[in-house]
PDB file of N, CA and C in Angstrom:
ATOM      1  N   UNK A   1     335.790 172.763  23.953  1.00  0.00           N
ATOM      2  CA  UNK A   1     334.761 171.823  23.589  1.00  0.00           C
ATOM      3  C   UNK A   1     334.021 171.309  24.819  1.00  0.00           C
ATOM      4  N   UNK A   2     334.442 171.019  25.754  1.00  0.00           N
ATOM      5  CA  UNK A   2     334.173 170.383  26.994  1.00  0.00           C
ATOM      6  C   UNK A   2     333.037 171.620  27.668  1.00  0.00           C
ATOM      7  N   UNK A   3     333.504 172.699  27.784  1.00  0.00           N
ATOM      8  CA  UNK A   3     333.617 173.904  27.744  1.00  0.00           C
ATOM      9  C   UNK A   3     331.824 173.805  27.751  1.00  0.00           C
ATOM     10  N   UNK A   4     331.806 173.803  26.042  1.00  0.00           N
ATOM     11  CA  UNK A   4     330.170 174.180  25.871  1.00  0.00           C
ATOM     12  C   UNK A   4     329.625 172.618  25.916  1.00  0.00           C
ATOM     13  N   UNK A   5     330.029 171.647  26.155  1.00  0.00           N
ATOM     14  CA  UNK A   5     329.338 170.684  26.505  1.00  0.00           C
ATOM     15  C   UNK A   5     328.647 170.550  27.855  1.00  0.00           C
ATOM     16  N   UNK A   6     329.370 171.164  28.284  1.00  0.00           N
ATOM     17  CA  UNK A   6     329.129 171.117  29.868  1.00  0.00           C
ATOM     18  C   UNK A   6     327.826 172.678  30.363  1.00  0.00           C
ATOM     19  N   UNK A   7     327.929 173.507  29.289  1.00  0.00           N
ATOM     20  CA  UNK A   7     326.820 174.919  29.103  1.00  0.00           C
ATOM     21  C   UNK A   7     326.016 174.298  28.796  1.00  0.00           C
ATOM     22  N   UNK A   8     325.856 173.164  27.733  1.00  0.00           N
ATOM     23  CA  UNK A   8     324.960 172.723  26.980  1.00  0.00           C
ATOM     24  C   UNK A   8     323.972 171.529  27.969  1.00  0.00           C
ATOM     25  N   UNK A   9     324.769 170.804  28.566  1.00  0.00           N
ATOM     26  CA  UNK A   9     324.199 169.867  29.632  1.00  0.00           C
ATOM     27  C   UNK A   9     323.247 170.699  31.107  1.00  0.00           C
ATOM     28  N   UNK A  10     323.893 172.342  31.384  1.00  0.00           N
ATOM     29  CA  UNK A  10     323.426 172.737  32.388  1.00  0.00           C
ATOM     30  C   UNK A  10     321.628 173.063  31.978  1.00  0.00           C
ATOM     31  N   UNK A  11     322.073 173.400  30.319  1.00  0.00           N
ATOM     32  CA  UNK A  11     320.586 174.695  29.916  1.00  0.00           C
ATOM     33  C   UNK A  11     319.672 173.470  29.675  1.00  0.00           C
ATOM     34  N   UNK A  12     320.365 171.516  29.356  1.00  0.00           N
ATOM     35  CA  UNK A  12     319.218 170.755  29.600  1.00  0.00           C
ATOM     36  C   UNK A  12     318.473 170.685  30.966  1.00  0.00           C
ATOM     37  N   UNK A  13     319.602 170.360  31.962  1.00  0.00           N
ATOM     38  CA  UNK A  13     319.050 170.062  33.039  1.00  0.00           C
ATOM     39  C   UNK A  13     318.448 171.717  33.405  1.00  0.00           C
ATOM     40  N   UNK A  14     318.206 172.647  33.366  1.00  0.00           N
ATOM     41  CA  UNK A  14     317.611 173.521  33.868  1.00  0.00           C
ATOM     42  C   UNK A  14     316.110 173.893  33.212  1.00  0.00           C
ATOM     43  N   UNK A  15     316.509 173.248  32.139  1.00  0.00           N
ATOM     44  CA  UNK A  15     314.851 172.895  31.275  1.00  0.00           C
ATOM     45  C   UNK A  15     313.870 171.888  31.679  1.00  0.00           C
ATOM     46  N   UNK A  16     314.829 170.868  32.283  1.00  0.00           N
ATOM     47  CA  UNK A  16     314.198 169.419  32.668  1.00  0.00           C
ATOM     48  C   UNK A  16     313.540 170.193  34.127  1.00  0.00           C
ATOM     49  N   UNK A  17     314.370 170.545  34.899  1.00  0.00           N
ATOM     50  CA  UNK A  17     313.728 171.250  36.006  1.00  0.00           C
ATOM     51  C   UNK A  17     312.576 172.454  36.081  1.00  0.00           C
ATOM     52  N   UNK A  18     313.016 172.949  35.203  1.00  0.00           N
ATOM     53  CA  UNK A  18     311.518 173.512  34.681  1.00  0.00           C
ATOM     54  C   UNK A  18     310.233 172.833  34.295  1.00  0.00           C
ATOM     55  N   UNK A  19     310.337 171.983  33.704  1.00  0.00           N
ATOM     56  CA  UNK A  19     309.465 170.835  33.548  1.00  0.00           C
ATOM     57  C   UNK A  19     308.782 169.795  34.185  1.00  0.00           C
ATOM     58  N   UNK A  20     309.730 169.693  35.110  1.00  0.00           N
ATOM     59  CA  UNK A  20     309.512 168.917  36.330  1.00  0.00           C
ATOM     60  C   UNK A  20     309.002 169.523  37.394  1.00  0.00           C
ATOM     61  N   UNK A  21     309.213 171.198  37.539  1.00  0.00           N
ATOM     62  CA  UNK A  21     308.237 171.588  38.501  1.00  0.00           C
ATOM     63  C   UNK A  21     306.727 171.973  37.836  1.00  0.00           C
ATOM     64  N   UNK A  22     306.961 172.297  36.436  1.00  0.00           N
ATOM     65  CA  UNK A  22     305.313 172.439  36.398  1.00  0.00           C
ATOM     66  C   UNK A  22     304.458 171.024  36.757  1.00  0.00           C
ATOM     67  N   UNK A  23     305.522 170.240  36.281  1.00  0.00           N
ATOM     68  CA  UNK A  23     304.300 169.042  36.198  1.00  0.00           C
ATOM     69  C   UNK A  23     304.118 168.522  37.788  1.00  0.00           C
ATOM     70  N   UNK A  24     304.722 168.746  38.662  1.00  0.00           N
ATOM     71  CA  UNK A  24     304.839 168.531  40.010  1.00  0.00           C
ATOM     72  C   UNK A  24     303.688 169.567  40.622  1.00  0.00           C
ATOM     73  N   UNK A  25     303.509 171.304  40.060  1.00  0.00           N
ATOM     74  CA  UNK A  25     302.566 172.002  40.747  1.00  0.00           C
ATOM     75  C   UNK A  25     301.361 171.265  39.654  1.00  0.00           C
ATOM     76  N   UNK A  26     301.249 171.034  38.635  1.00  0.00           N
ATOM     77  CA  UNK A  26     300.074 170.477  37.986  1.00  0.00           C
ATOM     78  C   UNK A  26     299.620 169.025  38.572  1.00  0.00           C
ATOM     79  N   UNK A  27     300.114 168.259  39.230  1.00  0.00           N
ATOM     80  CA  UNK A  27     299.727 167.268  40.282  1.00  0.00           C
ATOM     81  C   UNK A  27     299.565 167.705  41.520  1.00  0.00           C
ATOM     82  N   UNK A  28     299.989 168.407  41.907  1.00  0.00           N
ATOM     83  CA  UNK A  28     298.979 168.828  43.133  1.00  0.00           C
ATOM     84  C   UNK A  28     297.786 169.429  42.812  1.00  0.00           C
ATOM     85  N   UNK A  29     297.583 170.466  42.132  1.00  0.00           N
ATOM     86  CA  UNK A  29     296.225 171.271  41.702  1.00  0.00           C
ATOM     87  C   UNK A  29     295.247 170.120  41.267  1.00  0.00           C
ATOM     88  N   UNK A  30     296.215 168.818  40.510  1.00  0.00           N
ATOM     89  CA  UNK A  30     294.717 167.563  40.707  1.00  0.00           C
ATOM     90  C   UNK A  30     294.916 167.272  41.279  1.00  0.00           C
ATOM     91  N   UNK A  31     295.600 166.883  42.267  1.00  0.00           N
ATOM     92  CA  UNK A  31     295.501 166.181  44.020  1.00  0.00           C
ATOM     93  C   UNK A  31     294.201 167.128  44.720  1.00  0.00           C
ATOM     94  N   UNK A  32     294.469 168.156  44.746  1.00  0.00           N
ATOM     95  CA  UNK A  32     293.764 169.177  45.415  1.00  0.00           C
ATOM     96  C   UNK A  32     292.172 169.352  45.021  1.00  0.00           C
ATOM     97  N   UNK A  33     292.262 169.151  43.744  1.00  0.00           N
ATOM     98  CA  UNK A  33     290.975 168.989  42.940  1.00  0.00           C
ATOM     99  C   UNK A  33     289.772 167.841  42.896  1.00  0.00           C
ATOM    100  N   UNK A  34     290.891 166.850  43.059  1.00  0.00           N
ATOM    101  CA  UNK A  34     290.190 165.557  43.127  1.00  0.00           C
ATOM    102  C   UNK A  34     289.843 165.401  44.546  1.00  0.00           C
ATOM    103  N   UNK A  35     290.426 165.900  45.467  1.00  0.00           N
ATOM    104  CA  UNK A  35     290.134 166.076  46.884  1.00  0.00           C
ATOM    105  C   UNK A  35     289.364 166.786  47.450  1.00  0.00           C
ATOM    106  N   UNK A  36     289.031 167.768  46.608  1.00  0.00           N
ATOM    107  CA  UNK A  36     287.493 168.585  46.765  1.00  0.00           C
ATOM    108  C   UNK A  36     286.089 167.527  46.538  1.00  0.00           C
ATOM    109  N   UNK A  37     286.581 167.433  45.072  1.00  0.00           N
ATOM    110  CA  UNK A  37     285.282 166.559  44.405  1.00  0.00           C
ATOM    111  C   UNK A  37     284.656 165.469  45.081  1.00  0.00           C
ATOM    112  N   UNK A  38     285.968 164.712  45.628  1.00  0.00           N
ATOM    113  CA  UNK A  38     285.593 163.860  47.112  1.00  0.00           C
ATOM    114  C   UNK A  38     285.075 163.796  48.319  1.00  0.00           C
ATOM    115  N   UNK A  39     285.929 165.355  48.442  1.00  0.00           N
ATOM    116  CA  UNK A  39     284.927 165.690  49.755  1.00  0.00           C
ATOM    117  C   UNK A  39     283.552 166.476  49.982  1.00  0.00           C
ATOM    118  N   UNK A  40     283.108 166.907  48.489  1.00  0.00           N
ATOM    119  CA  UNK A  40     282.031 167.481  48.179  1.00  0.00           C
ATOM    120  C   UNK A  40     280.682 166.668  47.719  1.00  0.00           C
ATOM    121  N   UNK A  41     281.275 165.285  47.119  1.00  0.00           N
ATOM    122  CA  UNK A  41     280.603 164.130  46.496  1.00  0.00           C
ATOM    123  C   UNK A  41     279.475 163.746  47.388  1.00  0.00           C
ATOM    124  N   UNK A  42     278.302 163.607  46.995  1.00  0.00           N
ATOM    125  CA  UNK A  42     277.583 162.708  48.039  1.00  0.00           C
ATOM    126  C   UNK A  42     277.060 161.322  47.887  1.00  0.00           C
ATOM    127  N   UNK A  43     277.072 161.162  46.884  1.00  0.00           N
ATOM    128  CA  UNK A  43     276.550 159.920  46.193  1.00  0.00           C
ATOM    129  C   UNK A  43     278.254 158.944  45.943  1.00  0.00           C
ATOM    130  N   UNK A  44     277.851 157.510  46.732  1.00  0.00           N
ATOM    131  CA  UNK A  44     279.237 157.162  46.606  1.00  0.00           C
ATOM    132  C   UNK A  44     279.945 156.592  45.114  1.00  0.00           C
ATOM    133  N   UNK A  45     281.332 156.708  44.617  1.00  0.00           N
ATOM    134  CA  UNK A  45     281.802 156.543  43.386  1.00  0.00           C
ATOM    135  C   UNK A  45     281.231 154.786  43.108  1.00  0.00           C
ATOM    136  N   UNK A  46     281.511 154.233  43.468  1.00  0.00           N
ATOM    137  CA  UNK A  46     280.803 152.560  43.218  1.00  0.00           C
ATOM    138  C   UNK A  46     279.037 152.812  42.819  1.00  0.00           C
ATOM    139  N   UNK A  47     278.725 152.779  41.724  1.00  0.00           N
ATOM    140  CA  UNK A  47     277.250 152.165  41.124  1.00  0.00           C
ATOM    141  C   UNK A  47     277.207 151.437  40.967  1.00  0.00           C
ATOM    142  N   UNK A  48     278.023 149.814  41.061  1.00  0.00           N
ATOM    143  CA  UNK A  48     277.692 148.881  40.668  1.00  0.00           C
ATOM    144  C   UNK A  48     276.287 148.261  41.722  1.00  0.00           C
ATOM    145  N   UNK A  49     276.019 146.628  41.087  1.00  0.00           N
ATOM    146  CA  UNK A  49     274.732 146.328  41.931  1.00  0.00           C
ATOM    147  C   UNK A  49     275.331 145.979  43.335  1.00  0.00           C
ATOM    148  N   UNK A  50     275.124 145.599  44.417  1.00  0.00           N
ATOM    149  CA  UNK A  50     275.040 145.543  45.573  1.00  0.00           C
ATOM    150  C   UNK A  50     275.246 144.030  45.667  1.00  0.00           C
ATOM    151  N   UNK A  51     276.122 143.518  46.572  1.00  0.00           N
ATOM    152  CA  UNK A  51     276.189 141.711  46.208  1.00  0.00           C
ATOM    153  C   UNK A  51     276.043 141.761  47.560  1.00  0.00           C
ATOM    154  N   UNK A  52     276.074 140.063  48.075  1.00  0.00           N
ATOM    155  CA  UNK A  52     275.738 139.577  49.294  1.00  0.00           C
ATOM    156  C   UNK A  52     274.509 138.957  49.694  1.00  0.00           C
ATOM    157  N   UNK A  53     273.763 138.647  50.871  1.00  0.00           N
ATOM    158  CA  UNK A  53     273.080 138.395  51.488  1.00  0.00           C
ATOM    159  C   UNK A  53     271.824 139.067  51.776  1.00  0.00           C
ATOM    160  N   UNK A  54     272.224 140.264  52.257  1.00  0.00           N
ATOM    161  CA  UNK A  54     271.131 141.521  52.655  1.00  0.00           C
ATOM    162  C   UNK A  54     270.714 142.225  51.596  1.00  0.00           C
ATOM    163  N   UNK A  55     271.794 141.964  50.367  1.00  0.00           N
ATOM    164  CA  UNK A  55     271.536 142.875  49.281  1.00  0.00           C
ATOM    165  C   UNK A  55     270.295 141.824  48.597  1.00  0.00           C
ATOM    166  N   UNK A  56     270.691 140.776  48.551  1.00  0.00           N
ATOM    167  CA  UNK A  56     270.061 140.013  47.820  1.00  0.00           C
ATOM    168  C   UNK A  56     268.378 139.329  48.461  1.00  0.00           C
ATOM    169  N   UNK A  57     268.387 139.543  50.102  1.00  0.00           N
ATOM    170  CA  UNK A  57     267.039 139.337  50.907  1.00  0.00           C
ATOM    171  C   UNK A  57     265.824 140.764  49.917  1.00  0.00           C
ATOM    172  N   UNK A  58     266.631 142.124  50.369  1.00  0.00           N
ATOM    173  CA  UNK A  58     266.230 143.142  49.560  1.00  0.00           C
ATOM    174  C   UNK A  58     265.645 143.269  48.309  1.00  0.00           C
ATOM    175  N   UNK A  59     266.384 142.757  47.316  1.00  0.00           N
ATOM    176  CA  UNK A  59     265.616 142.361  46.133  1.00  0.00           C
ATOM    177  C   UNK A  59     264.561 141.376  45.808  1.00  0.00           C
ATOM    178  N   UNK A  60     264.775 140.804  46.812  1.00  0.00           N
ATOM    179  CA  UNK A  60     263.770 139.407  46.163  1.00  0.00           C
ATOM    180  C   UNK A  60     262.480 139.992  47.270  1.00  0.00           C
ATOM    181  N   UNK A  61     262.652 140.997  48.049  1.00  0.00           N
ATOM    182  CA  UNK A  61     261.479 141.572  48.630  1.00  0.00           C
ATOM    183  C   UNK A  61     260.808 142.637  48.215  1.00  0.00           C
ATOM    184  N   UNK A  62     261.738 143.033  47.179  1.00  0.00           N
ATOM    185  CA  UNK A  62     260.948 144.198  46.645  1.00  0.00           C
ATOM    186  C   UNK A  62     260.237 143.621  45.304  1.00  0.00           C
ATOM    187  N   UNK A  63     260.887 142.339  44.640  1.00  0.00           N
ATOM    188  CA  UNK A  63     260.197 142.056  43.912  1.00  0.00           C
ATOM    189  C   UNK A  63     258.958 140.987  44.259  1.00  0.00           C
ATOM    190  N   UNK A  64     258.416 140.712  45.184  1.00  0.00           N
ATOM    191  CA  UNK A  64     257.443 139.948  45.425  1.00  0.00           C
ATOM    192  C   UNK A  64     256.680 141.481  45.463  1.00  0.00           C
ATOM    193  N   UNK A  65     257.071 142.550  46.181  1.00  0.00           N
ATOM    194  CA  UNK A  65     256.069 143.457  46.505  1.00  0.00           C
ATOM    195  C   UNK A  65     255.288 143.858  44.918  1.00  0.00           C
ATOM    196  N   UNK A  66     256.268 144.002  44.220  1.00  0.00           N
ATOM    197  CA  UNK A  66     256.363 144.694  42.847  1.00  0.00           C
ATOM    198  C   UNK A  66     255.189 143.229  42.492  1.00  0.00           C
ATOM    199  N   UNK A  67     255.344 142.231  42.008  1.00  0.00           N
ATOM    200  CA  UNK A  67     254.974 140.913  41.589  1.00  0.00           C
ATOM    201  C   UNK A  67     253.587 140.967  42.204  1.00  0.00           C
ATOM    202  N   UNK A  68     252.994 141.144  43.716  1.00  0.00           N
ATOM    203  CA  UNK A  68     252.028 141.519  44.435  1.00  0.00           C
ATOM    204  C   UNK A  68     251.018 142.625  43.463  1.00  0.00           C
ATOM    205  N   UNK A  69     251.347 143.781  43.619  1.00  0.00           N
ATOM    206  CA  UNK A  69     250.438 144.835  43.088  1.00  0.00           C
ATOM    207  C   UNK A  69     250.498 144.395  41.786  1.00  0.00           C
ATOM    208  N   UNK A  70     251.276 143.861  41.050  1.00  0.00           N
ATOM    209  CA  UNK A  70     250.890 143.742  39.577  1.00  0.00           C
ATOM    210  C   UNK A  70     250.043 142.800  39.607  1.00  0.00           C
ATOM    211  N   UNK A  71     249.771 141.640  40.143  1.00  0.00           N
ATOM    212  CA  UNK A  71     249.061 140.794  40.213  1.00  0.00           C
ATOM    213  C   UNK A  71     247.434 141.354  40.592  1.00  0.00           C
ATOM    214  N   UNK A  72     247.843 142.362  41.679  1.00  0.00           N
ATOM    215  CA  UNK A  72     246.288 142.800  42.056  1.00  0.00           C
ATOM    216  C   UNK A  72     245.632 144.092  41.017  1.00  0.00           C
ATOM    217  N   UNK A  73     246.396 144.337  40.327  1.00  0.00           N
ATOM    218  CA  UNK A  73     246.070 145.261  39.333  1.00  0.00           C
ATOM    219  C   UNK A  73     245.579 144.350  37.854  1.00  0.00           C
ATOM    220  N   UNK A  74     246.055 143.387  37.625  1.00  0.00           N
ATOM    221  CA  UNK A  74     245.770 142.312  36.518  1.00  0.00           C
ATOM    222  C   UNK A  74     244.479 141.870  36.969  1.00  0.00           C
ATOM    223  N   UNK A  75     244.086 141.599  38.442  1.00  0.00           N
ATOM    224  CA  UNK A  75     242.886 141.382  38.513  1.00  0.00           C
ATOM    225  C   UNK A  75     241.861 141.495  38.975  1.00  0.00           C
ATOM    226  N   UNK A  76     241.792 143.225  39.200  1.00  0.00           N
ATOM    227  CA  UNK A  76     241.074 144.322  39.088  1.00  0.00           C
ATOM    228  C   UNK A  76     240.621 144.280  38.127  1.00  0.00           C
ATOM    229  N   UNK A  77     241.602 144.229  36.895  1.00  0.00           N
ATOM    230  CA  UNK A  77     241.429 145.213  35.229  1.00  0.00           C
ATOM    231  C   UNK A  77     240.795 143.758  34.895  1.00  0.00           C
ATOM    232  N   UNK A  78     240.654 142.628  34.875  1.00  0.00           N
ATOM    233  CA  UNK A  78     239.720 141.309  34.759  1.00  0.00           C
ATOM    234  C   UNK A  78     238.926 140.933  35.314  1.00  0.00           C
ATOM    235  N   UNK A  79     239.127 141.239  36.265  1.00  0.00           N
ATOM    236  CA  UNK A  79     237.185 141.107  37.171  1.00  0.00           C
ATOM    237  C   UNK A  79     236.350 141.912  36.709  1.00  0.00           C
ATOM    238  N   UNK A  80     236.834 143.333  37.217  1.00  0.00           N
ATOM    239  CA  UNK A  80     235.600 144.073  36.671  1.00  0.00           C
ATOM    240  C   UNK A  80     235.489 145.006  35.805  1.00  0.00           C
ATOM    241  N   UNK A  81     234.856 145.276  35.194  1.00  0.00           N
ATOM    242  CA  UNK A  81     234.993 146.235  33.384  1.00  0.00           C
ATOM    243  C   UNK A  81     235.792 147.530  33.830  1.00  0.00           C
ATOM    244  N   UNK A  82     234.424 147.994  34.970  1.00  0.00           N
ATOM    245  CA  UNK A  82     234.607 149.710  35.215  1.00  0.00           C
ATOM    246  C   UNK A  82     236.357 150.159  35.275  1.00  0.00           C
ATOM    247  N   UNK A  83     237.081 150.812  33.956  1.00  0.00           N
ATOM    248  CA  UNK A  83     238.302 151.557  33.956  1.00  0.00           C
ATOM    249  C   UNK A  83     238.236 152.217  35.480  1.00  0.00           C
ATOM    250  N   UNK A  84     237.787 153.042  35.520  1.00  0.00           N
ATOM    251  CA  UNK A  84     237.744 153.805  36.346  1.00  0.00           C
ATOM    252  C   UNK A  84     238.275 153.426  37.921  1.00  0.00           C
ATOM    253  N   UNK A  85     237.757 152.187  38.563  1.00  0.00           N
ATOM    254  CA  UNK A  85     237.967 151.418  39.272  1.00  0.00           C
ATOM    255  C   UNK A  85     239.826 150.937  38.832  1.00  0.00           C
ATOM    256  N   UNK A  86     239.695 150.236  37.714  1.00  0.00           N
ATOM    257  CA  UNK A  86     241.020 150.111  37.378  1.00  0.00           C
ATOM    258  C   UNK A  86     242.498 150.954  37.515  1.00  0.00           C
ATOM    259  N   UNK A  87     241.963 152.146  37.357  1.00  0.00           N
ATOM    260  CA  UNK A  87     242.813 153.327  37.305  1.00  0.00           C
ATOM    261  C   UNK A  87     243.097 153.597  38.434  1.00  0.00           C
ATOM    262  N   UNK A  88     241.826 153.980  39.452  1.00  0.00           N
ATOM    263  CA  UNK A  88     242.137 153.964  40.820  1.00  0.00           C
ATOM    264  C   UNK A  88     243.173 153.073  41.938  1.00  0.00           C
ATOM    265  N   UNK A  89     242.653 151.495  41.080  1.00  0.00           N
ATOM    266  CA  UNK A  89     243.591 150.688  41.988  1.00  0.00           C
ATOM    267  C   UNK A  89     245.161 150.847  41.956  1.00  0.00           C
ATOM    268  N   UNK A  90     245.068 151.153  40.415  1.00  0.00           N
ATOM    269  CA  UNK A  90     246.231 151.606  39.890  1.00  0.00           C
ATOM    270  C   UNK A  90     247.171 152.499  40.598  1.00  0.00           C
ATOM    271  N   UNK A  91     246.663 153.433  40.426  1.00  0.00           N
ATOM    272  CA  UNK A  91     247.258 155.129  41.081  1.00  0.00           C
ATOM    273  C   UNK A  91     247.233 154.265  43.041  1.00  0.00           C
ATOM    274  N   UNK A  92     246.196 153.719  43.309  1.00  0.00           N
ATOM    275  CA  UNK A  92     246.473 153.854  44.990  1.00  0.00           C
ATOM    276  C   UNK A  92     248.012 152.455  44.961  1.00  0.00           C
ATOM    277  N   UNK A  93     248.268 152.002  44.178  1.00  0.00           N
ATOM    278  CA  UNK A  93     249.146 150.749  43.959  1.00  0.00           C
ATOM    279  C   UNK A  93     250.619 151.316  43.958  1.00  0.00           C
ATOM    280  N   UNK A  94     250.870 152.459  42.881  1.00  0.00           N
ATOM    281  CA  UNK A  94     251.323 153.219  42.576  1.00  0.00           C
ATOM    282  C   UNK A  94     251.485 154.082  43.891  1.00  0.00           C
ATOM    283  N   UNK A  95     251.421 154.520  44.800  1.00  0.00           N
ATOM    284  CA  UNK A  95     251.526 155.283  46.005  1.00  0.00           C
ATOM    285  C   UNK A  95     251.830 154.430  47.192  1.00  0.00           C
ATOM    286  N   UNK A  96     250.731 153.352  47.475  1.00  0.00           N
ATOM    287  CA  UNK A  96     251.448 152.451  48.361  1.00  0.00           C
ATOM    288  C   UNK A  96     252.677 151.518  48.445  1.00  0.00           C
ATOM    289  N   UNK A  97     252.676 151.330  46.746  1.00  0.00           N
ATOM    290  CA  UNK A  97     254.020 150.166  46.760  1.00  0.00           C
ATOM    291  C   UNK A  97     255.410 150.925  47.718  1.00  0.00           C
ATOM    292  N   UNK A  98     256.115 151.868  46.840  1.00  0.00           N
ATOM    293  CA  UNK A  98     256.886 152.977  48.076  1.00  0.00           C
ATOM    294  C   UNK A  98     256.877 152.840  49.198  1.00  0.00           C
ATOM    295  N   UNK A  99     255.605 152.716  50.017  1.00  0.00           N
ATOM    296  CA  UNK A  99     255.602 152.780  51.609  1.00  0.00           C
ATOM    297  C   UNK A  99     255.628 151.534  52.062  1.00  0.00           C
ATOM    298  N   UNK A 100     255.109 150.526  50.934  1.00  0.00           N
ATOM    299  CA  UNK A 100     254.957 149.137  51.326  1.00  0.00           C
ATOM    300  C   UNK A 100     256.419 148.679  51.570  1.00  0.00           C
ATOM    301  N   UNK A 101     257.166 149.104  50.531  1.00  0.00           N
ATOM    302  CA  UNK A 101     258.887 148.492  50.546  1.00  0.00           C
ATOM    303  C   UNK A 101     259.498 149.081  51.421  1.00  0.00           C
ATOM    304  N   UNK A 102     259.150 150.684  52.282  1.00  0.00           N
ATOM    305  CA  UNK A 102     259.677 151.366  53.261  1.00  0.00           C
ATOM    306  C   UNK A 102     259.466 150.116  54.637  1.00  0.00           C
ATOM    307  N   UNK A 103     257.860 150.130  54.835  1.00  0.00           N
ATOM    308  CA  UNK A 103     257.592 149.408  55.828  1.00  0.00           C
ATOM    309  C   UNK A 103     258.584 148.249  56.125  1.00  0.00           C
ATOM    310  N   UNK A 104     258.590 147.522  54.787  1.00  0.00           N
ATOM    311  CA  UNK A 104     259.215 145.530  54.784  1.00  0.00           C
ATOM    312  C   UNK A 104     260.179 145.345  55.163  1.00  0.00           C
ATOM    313  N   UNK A 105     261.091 146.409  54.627  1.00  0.00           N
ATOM    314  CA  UNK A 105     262.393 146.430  54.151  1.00  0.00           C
ATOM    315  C   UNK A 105     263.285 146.854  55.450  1.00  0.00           C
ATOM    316  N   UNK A 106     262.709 147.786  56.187  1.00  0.00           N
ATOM    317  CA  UNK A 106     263.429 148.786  57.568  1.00  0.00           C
ATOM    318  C   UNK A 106     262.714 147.662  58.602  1.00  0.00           C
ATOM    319  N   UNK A 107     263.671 147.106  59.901  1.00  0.00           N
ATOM    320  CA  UNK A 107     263.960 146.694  60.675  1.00  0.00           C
ATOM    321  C   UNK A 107     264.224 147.159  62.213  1.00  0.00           C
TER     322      UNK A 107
END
């Protein structure tokens, strides 16, 4: 009795060890995996918003810029009729804002 208790305890533990090494080579292959993706990544894992000081000078400068051209585009399109004019200020508003926030913003 002891006999096959003791057969019976080996063919667990030699199952458990079987088990235990797949799942041991299946954590490395994601160790290894996830360690690619990391080192291949370029964009960093954090999207959240940006907190602090500098983050927050930044925003409130891009939105005056933003707040700026909309303002001068509102009164373009109310001063004077001609679309055309309107559109233009538009589109050149639209091209400069970009360089305007490049300029402000870099130090």
């Amino acid at each position: 009795m002891s006999k096959e208790r003791a057969r019976r305890r080996e063919a667990r533990e030699r199952e458990a060890a079987i088990v235990a090494a797949a799942r041991g080579a299946e954590a490395e292959k994601r160790e290894r995996r996830d360690a690619r993706k990391r080192a291949t990544s370029r964009s960093p894992r954090r999207r959240s918003r940006q907190t602090g000081v500098l983050a927050a000078r930044k925003r409130r400068r891009l939105g005056v810029i933003v707040a700026v051209l909309v303002a001068l585009n509102v009164l373009v399109w109310v001063i004077f009729p001609d679309w055309r004019l309107g559109l233009m200020v538009l589109l050149v508003s639209l091209l400069v804002g970009p360089v305007l926030h490049t300029i402000l913003s870099r130090r």
